[in-house]
Protein backbone atom coordinates (compact mmCIF):
# COMPACT_ATOMS: atom_id res chain seq x y z
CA UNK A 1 8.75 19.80 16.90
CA UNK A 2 10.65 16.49 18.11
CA UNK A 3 11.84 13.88 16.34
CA UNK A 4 11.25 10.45 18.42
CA UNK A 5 12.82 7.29 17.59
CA UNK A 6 11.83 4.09 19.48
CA UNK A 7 10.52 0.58 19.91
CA UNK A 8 7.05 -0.95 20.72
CA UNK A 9 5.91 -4.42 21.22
CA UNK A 10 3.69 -5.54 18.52
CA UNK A 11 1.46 -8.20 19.42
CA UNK A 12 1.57 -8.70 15.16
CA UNK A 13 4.84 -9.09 14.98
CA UNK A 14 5.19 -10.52 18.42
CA UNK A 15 8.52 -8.78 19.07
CA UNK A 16 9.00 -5.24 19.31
CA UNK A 17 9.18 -2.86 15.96
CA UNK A 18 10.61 0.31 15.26
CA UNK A 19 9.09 3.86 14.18
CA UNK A 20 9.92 7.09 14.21
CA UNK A 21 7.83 9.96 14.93
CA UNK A 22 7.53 13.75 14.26
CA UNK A 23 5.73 15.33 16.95
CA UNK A 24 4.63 19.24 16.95
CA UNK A 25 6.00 20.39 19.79
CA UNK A 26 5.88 24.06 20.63
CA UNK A 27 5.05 26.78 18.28
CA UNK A 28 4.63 26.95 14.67
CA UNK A 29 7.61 29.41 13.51
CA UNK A 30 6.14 32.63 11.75
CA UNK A 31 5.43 33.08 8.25
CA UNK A 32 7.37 35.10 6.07
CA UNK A 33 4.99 38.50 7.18
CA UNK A 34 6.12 37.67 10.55
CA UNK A 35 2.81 36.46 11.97
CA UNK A 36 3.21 33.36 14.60
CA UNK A 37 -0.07 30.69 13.93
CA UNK A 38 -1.92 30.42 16.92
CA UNK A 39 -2.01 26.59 17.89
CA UNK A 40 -3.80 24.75 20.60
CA UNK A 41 -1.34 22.38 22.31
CA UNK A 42 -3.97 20.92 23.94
CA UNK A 43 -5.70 19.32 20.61
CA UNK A 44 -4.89 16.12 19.94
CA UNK A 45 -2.91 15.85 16.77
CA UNK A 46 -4.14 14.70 13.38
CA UNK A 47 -1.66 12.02 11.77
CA UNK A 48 -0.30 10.97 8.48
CA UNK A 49 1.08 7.22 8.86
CA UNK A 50 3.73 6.63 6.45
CA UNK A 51 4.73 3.67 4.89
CA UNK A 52 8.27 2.66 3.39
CA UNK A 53 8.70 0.23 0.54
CA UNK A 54 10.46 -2.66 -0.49
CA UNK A 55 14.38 -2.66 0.90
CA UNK A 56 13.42 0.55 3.30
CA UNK A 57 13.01 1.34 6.77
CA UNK A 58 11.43 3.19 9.20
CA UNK A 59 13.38 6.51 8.76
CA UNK A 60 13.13 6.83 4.76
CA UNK A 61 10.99 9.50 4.64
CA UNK A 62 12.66 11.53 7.69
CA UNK A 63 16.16 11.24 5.53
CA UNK A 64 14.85 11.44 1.74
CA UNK A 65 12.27 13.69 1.83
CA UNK A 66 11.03 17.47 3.04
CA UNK A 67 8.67 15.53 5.57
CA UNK A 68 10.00 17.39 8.62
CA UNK A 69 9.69 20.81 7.14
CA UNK A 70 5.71 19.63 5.46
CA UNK A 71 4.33 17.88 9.03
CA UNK A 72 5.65 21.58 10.90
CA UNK A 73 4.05 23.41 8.10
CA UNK A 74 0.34 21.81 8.61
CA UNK A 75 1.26 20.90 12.69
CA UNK A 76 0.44 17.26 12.22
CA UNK A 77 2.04 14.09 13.51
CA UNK A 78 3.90 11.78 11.26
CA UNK A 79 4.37 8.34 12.33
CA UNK A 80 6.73 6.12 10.16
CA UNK A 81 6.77 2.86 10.81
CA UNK A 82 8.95 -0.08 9.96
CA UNK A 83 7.68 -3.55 8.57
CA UNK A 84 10.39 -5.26 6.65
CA UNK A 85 9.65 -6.18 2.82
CA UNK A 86 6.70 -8.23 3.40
CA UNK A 87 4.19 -5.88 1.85
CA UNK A 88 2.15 -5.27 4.25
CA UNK A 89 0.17 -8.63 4.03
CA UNK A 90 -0.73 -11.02 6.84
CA UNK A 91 1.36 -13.73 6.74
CA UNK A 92 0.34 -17.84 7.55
CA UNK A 93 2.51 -17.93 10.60
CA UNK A 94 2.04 -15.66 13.80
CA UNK A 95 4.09 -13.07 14.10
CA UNK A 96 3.66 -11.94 10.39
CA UNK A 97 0.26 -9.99 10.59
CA UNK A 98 1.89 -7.34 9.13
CA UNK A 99 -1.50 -5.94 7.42
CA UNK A 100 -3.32 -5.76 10.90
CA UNK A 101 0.04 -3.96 12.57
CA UNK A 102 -0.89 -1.12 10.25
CA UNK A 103 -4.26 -1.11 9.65
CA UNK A 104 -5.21 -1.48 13.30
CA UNK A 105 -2.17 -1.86 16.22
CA UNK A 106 -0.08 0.75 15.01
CA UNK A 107 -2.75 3.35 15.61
CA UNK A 108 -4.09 2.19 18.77
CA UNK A 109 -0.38 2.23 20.09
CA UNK A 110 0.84 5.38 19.01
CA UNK A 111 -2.36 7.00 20.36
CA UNK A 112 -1.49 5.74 23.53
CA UNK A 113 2.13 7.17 23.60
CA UNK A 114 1.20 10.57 21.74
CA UNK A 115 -1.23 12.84 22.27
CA UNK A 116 -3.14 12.11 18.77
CA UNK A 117 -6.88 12.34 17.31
CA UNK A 118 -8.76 9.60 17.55
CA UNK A 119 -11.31 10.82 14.96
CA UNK A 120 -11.27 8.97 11.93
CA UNK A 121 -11.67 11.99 9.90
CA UNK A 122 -8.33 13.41 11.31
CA UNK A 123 -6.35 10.25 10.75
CA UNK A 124 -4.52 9.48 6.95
CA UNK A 125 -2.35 6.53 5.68
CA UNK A 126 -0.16 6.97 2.95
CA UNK A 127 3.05 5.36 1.27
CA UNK A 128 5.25 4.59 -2.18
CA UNK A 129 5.44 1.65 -3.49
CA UNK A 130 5.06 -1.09 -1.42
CA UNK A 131 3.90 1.35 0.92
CA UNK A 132 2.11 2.84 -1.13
CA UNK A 133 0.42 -0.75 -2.64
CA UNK A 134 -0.06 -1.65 1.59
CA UNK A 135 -1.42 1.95 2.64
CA UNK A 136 -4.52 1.33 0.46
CA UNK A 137 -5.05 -1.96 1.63
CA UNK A 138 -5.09 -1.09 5.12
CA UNK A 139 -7.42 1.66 4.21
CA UNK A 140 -10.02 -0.60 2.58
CA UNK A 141 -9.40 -3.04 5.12
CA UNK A 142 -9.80 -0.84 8.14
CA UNK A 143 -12.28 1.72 6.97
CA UNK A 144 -13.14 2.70 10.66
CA UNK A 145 -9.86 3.96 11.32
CA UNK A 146 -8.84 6.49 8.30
CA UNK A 147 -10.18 9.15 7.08
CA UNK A 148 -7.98 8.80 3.93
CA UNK A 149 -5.51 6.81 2.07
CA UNK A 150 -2.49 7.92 -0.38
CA UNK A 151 -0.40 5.72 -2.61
CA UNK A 152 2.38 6.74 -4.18
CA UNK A 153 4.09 4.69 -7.36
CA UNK A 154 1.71 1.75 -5.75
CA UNK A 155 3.01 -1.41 -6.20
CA UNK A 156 -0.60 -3.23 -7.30
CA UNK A 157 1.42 -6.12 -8.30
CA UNK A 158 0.97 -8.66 -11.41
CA UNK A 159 2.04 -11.45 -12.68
CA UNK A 160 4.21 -9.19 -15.42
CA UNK A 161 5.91 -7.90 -12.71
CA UNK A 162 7.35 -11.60 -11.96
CA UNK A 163 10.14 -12.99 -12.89
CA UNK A 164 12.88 -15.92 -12.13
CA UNK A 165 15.69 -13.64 -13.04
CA UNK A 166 14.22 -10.38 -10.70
CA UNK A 167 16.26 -9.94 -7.37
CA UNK A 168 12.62 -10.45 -5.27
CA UNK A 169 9.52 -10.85 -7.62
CA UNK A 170 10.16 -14.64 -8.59
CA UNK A 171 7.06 -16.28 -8.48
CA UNK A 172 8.07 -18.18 -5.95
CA UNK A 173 8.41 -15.04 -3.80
CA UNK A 174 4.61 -14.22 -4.90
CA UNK A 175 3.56 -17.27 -3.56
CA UNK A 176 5.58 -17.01 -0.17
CA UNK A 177 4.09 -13.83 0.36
CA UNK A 178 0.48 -13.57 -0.70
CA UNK A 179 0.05 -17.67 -1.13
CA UNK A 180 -0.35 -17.94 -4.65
CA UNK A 181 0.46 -15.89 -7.53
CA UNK A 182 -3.89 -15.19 -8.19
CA UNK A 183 -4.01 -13.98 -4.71
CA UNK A 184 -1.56 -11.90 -4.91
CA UNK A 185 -3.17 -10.19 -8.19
CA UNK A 186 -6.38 -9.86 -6.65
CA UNK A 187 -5.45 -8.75 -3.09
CA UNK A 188 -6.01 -5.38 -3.72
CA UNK A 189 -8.78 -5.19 -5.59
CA UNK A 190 -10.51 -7.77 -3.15
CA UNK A 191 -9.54 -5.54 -0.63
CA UNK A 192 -11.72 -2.54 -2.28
CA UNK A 193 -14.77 -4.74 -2.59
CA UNK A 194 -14.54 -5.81 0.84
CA UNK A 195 -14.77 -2.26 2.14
CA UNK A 196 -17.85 -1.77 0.04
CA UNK A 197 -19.57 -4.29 0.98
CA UNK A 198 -18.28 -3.54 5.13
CA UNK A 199 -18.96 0.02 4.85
CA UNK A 200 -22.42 -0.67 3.48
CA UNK A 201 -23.62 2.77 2.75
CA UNK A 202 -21.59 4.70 4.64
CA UNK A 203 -18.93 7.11 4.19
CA UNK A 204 -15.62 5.34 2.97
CA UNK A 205 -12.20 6.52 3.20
CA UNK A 206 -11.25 8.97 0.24
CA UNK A 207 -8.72 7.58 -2.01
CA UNK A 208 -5.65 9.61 -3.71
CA UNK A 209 -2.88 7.78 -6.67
CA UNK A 210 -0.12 9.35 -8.13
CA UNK A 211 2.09 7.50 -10.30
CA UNK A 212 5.09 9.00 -12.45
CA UNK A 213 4.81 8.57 -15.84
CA UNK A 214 7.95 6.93 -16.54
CA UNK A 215 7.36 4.99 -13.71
CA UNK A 216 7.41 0.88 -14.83
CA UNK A 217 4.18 0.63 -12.70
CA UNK A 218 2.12 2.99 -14.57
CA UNK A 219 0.53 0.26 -15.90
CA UNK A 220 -0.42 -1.00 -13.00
CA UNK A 221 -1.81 2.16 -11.44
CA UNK A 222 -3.66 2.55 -14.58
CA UNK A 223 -5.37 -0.36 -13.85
CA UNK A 224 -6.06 -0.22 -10.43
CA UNK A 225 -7.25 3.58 -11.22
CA UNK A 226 -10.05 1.98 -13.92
CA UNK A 227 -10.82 -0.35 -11.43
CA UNK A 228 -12.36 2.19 -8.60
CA UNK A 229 -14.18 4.00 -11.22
CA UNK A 230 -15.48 0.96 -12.41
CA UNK A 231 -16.67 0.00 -9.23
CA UNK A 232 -17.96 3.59 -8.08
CA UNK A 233 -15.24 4.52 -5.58
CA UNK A 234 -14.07 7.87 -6.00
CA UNK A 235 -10.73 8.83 -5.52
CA UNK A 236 -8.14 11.38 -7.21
CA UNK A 237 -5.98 10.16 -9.79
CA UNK A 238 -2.90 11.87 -11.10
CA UNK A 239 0.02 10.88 -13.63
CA UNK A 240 3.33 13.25 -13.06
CA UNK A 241 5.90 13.39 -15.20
CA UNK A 242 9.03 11.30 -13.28
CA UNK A 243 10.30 7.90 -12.87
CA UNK A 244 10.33 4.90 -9.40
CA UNK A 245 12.09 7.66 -7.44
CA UNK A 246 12.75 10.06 -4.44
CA UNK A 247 12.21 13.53 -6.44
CA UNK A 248 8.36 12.69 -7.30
CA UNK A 249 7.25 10.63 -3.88
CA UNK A 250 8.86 14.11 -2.21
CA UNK A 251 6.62 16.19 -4.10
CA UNK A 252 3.88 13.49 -4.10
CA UNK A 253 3.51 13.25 0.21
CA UNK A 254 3.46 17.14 -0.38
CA UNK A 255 0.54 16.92 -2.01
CA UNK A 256 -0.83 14.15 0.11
CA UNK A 257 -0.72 16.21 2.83
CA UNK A 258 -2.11 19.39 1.51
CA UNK A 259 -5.05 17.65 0.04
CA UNK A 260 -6.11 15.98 3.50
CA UNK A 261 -5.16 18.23 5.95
């Protein structure tokens, strides 16, 4: 397995943009009877693309969680991008498509530097928080290219979650970001019917939510999880007993992983 840090130019971003990778290597290591998996180097990789959130980076996951050990486990790739706090949503401006960098660039440029599926089926997006909130998105938005989305503590934000006092969620900083603070309540949602109306029949990407009970957007993920079955989408739901922290997204991608691959 290596461990690849680097830079590519993102035509979204117009600069380049950072990610780390964990690429299967050689081998799996043998199980605890002894037995070495028999792998095919020569099949392209499936991938989980992970998402940070707000005041994270590209190597979150690699440094707070069992990642590493869960990717060698299941011999997938993991790539981790960064993308700053801006939610994952397409800016006004060029250079702040940050939506279409990972819904759509991110995976046509990492399957050109790694050796990675390019069936939809074999390809996942997942992430907490904002990541989690942005992995969904890009899902609904870019239904050709997953097989499956994951959120984790998904920040489906509302206007309760704004407030002059917070460090970031001022409604001012609602409007910077998604243009208006009804836009940025119905983003997600409008991002769901979108992909039902695009996918017009056809299979969609499945769906997975976990949020932690004590969590302050359980609420939220309440909502959003009424929503889908509202509108017919089916997805797995799950409430787990934890807070907004590192513990439950750990055992969360865990699960994420075992479920789709």
């Amino acid at each position: 397995m290596a461990l690849v840090y680097t830079e590519v130019f993102a035509q979204s971003f117009m600069r380049p943009v950072s990610l780390c990778a964990i690429i299967p290597a050689e081998e799996s290591a043998p199980d605890a009877s002894g037995q070495r998996p028999q792998v095919q180097e020569t099949k392209p990789l499936k991938t989980l693309y992970l998402l940070h959130g707000l005041y994270g980076c590209h190597t979150d996951w690699l440094t707070l969680t069992n990642i590493r050990r869960y990717a060698t486990e299941k011999h997938i790739a993991v790539i981790m991008p960064a993308a700053e706090n801006a939610f994952y949503i397409d800016g006004k401006l060029p250079g702040q498509q940050y939506g279409a960098f990972v819904g759509d660039e991110l995976i046509r440029l990492t399957r050109r530097l790694f050796h990675l599926s390019t069936e939809q089926k074999d390809t996942v997006i997942a992430g907490l928080s904002m990541g989690g909130a942005g992995a969904i998105r890009a899902a609904c938005l870019y239904p050709q290219n997953f097989g499956a989305a994951a959120g984790i503590s998904s920040a489906f934000l509302t206007r309760e979650q704004l407030s002059p006092e917070h460090p970031v969620f001022t409604p001012e900083w609602a409007e910077g970001i998604f243009g208006s603070i009804e836009n940025m309540e119905s983003e997600y949602k409008n991002a769901v019917l979108k992909m039902k109306e695009s996918v017009q029949g056809k299979a969609y990407p499945q769906f997975s939510l976990e949020c932690g009970t004590s969590d302050g957007f359980i609420g939220i993920n309440r909502n959003f999880h009424r929503f889908l079955q509202e509108n017919d989408v089916e997805h797995y739901y799950e409430e787990s007993t934890g807070g907004h922290e590192w513990p439950l997204w750990d055992s969360g991608i865990k699960k994420v992983i075992n479920r789709f691959f």
